[in-house]
Protein backbone atom coordinates (compact mmCIF):
# COMPACT_ATOMS: atom_id res chain seq x y z
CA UNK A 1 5.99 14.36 -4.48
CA UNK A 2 7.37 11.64 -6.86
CA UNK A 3 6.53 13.05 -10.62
CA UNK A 4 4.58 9.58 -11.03
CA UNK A 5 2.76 10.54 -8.34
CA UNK A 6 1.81 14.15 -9.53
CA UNK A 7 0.52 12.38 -12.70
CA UNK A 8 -1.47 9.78 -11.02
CA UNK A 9 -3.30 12.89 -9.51
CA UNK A 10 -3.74 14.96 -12.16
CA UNK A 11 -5.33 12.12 -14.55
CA UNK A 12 -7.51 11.41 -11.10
CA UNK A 13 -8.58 15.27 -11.09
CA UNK A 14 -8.94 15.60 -14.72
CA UNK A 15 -11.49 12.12 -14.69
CA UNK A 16 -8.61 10.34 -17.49
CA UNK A 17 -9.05 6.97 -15.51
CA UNK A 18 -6.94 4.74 -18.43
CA UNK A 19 -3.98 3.20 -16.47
CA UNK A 20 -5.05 0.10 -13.96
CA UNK A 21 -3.16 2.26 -10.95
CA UNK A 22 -5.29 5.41 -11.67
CA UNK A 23 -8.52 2.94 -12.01
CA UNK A 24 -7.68 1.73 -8.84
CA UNK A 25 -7.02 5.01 -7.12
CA UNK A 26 -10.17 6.02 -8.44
CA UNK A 27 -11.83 3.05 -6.82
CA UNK A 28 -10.51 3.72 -3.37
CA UNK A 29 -11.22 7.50 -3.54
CA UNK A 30 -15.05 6.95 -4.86
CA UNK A 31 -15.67 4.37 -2.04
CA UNK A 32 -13.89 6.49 0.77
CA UNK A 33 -15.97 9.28 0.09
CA UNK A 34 -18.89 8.44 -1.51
CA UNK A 35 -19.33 4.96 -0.53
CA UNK A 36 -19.02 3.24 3.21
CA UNK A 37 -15.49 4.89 3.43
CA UNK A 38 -13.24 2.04 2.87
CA UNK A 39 -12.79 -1.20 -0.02
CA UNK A 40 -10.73 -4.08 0.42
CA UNK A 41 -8.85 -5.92 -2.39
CA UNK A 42 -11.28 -8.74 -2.70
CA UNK A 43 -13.83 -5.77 -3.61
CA UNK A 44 -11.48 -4.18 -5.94
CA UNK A 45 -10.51 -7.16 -7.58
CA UNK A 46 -14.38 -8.14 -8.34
CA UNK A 47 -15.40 -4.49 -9.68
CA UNK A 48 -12.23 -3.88 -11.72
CA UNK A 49 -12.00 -7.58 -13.12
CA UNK A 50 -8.22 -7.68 -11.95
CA UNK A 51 -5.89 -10.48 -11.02
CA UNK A 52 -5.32 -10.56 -7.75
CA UNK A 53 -1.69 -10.48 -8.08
CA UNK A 54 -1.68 -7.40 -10.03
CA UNK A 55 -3.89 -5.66 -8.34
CA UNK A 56 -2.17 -5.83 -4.67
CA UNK A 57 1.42 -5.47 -6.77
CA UNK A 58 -0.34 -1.65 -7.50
CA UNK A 59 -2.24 -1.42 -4.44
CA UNK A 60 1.48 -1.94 -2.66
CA UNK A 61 3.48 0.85 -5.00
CA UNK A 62 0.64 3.16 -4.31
CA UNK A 63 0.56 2.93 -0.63
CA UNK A 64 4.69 3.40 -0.99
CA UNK A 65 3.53 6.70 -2.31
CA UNK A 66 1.30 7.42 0.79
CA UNK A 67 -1.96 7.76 -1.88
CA UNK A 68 -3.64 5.29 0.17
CA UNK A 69 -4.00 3.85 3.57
CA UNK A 70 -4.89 0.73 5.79
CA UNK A 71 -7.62 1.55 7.98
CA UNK A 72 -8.22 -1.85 9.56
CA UNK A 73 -9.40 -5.24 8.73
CA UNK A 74 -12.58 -7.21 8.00
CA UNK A 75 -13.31 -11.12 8.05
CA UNK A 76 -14.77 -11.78 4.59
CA UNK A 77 -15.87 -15.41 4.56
CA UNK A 78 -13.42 -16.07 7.33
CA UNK A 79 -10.60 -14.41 5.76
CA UNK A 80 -8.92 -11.47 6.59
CA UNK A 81 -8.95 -8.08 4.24
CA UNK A 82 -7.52 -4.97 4.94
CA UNK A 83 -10.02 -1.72 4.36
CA UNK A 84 -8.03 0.03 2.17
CA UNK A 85 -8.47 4.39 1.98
CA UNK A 86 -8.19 7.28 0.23
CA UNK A 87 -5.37 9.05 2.03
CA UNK A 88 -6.06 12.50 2.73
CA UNK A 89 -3.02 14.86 1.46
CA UNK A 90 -1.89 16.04 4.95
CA UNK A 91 -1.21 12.45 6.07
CA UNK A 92 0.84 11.36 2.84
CA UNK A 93 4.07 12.33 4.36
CA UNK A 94 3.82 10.41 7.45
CA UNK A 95 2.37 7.40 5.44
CA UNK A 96 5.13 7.02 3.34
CA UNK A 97 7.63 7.32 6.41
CA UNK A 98 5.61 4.70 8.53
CA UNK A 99 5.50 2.36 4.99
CA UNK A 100 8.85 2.69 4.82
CA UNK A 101 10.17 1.80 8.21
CA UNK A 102 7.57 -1.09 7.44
CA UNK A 103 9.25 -2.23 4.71
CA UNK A 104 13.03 -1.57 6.17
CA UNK A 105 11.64 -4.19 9.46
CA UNK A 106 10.70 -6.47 7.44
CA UNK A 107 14.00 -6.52 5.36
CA UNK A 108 16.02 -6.77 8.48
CA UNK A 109 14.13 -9.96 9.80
CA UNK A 110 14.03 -11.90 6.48
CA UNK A 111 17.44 -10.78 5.86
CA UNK A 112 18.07 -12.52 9.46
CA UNK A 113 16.45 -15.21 8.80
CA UNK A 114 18.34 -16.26 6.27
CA UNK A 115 21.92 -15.01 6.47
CA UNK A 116 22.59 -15.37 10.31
CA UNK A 117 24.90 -17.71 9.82
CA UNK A 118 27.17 -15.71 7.58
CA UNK A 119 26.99 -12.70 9.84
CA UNK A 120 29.86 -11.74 12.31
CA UNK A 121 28.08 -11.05 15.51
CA UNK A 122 29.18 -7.49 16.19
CA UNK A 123 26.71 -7.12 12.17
CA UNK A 124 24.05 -8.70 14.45
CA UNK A 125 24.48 -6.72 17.31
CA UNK A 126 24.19 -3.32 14.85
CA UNK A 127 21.07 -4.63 13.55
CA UNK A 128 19.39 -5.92 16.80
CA UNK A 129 19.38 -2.22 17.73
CA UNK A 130 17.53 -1.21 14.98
């Protein structure tokens, strides 16, 4: 576990909710547990008074760390949110292994996208196998 991570937790356990991520950690954990067991962003965003951007730049970083996890989606007003979790500490090491090969997929494809032109094909072939 990252050492940013570690201290994200310990200011969770210890109630020192200062920092926007640990306010929004705190968030997700209260309405996992103690609420209908999921939030979405639009949620978070109207009970933290957040900008949007900010808020899903955090929510991102902390699902890198496998804190959190997408549990689904709900139409709100005909728009898709994800229900966003409290990720329980035996799944945090698969979560950051699934984010990541997330993340590394959707590199390849943009990366694709834009600089297939440039590639020599035998670069292509390598990366179709991925």
């Amino acid at each position: 576990m990252k050492p940013k991570v570690k201290n994200w937790l310990i200011q969770l356990n210890k109630g020192i909710i200062k920092t926007n991520t640990t306010k929004i950690i705190y968030e997700i954990h209260k309405h996992t547990f103690r609420g209908k067991g999921y939030v979405t962003i639009d949620e978070l965003r109207r009970d933290l008074n957040m900008a949007h951007q900010t808020l899903t730049a955090i929510v991102s970083s902390i699902q890198d760390e496998g804190i959190i996890k997408s549990i689904g989606e709900i139409d709100i007003n005909d728009r898709p949110f994800s229900k966003l979790a409290y990720a329980e500490k035996s799944e945090r090491n698969h979560l950051i292994l699934k984010r990541r090969k997330e993340k590394l997929s959707q590199w390849i494809k943009r990366g694709k996208e834009e600089w297939l032109d440039l590639m020599p094909q035998s670069l292509i072939d390598e990366i179709n196998k991925l």
